[in-house]
N, C-alpha and C. Protein backbone atom coordinates (compact mmCIF):
# COMPACT_ATOMS: atom_id res chain seq x y z
N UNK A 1 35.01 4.29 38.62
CA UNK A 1 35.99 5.24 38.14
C UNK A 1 36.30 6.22 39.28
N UNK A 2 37.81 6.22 39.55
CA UNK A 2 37.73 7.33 40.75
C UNK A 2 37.59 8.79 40.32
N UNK A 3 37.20 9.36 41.12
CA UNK A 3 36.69 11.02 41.06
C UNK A 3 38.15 11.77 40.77
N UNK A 4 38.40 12.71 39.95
CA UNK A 4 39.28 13.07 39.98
C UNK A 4 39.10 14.85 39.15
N UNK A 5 38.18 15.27 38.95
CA UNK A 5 37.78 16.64 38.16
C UNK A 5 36.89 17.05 39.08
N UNK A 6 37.05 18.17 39.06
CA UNK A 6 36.75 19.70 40.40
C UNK A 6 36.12 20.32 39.30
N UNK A 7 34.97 20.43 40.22
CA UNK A 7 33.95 21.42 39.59
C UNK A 7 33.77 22.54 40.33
N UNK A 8 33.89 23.83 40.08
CA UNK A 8 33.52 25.15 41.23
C UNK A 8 32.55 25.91 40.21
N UNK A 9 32.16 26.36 41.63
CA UNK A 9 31.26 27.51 41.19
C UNK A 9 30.78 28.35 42.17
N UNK A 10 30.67 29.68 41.92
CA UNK A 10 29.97 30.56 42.76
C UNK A 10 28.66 30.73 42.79
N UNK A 11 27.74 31.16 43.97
CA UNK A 11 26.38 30.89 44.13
C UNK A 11 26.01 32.08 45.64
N UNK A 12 25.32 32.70 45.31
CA UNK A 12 24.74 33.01 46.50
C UNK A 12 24.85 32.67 47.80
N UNK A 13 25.18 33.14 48.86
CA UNK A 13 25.46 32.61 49.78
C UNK A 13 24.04 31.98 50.71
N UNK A 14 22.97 33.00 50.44
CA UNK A 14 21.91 32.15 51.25
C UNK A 14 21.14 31.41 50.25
N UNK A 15 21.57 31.21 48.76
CA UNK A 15 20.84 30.04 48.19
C UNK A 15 21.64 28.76 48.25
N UNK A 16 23.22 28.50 48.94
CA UNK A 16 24.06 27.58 49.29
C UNK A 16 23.15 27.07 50.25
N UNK A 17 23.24 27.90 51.25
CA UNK A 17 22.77 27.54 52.87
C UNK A 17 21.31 26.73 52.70
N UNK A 18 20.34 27.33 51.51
CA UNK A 18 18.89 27.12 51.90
C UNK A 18 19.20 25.65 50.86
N UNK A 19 19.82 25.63 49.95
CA UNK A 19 19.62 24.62 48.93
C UNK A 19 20.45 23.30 49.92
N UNK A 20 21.58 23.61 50.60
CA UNK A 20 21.96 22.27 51.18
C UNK A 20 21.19 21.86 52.36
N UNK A 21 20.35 22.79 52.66
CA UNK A 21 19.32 21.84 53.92
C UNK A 21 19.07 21.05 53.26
N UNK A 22 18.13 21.04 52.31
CA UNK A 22 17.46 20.20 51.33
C UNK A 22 17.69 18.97 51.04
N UNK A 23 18.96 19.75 50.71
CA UNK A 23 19.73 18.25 50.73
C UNK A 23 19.89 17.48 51.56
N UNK A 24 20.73 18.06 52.75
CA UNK A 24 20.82 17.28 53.83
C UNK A 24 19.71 16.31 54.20
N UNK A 25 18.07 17.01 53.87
CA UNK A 25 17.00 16.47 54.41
C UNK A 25 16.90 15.36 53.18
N UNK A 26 17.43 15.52 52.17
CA UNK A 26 17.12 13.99 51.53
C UNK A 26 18.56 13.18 51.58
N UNK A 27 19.10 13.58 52.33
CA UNK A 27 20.35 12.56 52.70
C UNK A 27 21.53 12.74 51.68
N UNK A 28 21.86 13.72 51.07
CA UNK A 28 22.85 14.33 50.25
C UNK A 28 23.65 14.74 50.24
N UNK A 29 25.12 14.44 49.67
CA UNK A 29 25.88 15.63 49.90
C UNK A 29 25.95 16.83 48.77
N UNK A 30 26.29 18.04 48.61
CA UNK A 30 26.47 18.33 47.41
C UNK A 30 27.19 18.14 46.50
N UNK A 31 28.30 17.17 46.77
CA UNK A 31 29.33 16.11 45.56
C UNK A 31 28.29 15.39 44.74
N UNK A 32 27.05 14.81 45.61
CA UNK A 32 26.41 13.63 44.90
C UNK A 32 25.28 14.24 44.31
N UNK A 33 24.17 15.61 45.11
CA UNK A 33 23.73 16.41 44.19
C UNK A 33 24.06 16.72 42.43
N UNK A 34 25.34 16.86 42.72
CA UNK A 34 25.91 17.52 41.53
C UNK A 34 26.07 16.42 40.49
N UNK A 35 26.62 15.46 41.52
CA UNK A 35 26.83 13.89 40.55
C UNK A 35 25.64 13.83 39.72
N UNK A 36 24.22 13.91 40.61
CA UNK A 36 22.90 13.31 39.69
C UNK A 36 22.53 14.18 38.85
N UNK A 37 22.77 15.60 39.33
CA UNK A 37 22.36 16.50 38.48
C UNK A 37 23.36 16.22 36.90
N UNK A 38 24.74 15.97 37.08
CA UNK A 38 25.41 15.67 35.49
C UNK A 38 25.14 14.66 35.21
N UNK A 39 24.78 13.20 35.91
CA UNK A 39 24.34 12.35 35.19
C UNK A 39 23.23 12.64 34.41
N UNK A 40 21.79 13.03 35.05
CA UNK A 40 20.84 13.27 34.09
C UNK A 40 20.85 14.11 32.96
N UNK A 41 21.74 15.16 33.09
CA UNK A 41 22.11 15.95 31.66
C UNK A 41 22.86 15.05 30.68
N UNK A 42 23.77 13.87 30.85
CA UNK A 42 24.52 12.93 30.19
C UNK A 42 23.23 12.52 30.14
N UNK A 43 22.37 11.14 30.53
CA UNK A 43 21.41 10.96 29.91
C UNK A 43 20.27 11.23 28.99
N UNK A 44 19.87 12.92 29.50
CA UNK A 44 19.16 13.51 28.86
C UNK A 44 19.47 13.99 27.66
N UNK A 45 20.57 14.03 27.81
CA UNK A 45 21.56 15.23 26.34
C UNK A 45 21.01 16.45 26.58
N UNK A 46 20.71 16.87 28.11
CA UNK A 46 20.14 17.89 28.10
C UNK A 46 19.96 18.44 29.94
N UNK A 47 19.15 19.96 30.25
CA UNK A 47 19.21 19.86 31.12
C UNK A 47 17.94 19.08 31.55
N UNK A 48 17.96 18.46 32.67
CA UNK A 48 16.33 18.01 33.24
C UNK A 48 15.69 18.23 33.57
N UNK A 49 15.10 19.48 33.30
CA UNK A 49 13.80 20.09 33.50
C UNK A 49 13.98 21.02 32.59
N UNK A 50 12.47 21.73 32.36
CA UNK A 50 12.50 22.59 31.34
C UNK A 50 12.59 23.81 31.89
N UNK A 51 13.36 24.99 31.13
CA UNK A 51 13.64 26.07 31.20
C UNK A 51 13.10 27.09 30.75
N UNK A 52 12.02 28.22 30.97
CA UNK A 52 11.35 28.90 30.64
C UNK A 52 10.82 30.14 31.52
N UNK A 53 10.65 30.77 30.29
CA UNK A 53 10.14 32.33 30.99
C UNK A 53 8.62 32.39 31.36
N UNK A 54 8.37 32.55 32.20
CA UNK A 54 7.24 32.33 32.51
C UNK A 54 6.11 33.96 32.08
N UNK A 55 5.15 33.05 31.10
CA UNK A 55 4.35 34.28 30.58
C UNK A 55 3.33 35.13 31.61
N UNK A 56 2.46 35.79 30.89
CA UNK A 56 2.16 37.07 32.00
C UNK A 56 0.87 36.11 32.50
N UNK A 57 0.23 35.67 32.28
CA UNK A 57 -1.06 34.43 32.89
C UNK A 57 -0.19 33.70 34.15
N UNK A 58 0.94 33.12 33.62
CA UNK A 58 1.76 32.23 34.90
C UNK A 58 1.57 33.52 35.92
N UNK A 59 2.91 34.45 35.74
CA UNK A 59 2.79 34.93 36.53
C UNK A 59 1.79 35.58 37.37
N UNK A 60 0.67 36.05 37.13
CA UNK A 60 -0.29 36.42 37.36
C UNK A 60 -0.75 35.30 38.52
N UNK A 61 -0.88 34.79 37.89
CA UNK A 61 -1.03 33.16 38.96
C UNK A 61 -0.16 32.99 40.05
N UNK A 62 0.60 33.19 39.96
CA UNK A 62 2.05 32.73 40.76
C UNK A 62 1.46 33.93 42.05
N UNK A 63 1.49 35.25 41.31
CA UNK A 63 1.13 36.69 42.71
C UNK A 63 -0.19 35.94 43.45
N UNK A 64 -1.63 35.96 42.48
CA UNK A 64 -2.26 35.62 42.96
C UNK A 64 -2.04 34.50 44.30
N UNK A 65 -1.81 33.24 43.77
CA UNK A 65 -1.39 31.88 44.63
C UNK A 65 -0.31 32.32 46.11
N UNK A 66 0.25 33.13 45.36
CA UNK A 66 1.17 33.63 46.71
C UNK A 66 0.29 34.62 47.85
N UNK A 67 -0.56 35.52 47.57
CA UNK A 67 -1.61 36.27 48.30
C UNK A 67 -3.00 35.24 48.21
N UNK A 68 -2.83 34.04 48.06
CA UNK A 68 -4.55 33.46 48.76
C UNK A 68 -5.36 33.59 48.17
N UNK A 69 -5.23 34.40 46.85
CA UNK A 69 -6.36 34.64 46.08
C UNK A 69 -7.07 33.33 44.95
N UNK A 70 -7.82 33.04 44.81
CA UNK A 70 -8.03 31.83 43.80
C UNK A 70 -7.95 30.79 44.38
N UNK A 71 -8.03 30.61 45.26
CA UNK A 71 -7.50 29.60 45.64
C UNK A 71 -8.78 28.28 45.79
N UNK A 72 -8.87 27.23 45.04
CA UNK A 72 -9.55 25.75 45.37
C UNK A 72 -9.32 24.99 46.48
N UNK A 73 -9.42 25.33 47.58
CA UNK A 73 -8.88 23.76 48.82
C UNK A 73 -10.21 22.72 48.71
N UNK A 74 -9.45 21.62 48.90
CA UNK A 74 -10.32 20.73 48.71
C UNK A 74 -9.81 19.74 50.26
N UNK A 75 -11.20 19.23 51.11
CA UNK A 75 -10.44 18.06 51.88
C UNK A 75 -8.95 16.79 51.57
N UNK A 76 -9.46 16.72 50.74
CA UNK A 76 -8.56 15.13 50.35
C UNK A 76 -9.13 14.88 49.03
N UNK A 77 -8.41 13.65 48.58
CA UNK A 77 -8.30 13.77 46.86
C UNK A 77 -9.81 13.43 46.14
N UNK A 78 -10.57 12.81 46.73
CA UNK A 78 -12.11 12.22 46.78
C UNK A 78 -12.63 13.98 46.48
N UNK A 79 -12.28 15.12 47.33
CA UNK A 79 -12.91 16.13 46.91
C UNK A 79 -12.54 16.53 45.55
N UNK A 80 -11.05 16.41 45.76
CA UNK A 80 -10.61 17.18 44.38
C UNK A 80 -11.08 16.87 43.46
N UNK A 81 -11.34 15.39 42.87
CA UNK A 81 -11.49 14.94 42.26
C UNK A 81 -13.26 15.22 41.68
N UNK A 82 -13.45 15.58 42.82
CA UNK A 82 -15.48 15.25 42.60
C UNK A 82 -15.12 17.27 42.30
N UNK A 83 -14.61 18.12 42.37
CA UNK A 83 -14.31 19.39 42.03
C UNK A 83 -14.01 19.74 40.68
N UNK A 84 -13.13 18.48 40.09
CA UNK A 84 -12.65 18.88 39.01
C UNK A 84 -13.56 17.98 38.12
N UNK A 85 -14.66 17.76 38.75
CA UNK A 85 -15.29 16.97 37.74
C UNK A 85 -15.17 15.56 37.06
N UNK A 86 -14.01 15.13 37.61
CA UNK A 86 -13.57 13.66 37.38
C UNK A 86 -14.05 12.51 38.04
């Protein structure tokens, strides 16, 4: 089917810039971004991923994880695994 409906939208200018590296780095343009992103909402009947406010534990986590705090490193997955008890 040829392309023929224009989609616009406004966006941040340095979340354009940072979001189409991304792309670029997985070989994208943002026509075809956008393509997969409406296909999977047509498939999904929905958006594809879930949307949520993140409660005060997440966040808490999120500061922490961002300052180093809490943090588990493990060598490789053999550790993780023998860490988490599995």
């Amino acid at each position: 089917m040829p392309k023929s409906a224009m989609v616009r939208a406004r966006v941040e200018p340095r979340l354009k810039v940072r979001a189409e590296r991304v792309l670029d780095r997985l070989g994208l343009t943002p026509t075809e971004a956008i393509t997969v992103f409406y296909r999977q909402i047509e498939l999904r009947n929905g958006l594809p991923f879930d949307v949520v406010i993140p409660n005060a534990t997440t966040l808490k986590t999120f500061r922490d994880t961002d300052a180093g705090r809490d943090l588990v490193v493990c060598k490789d997955a053999e550790d993780m695994f023998r860490k988490l008890g599995i």
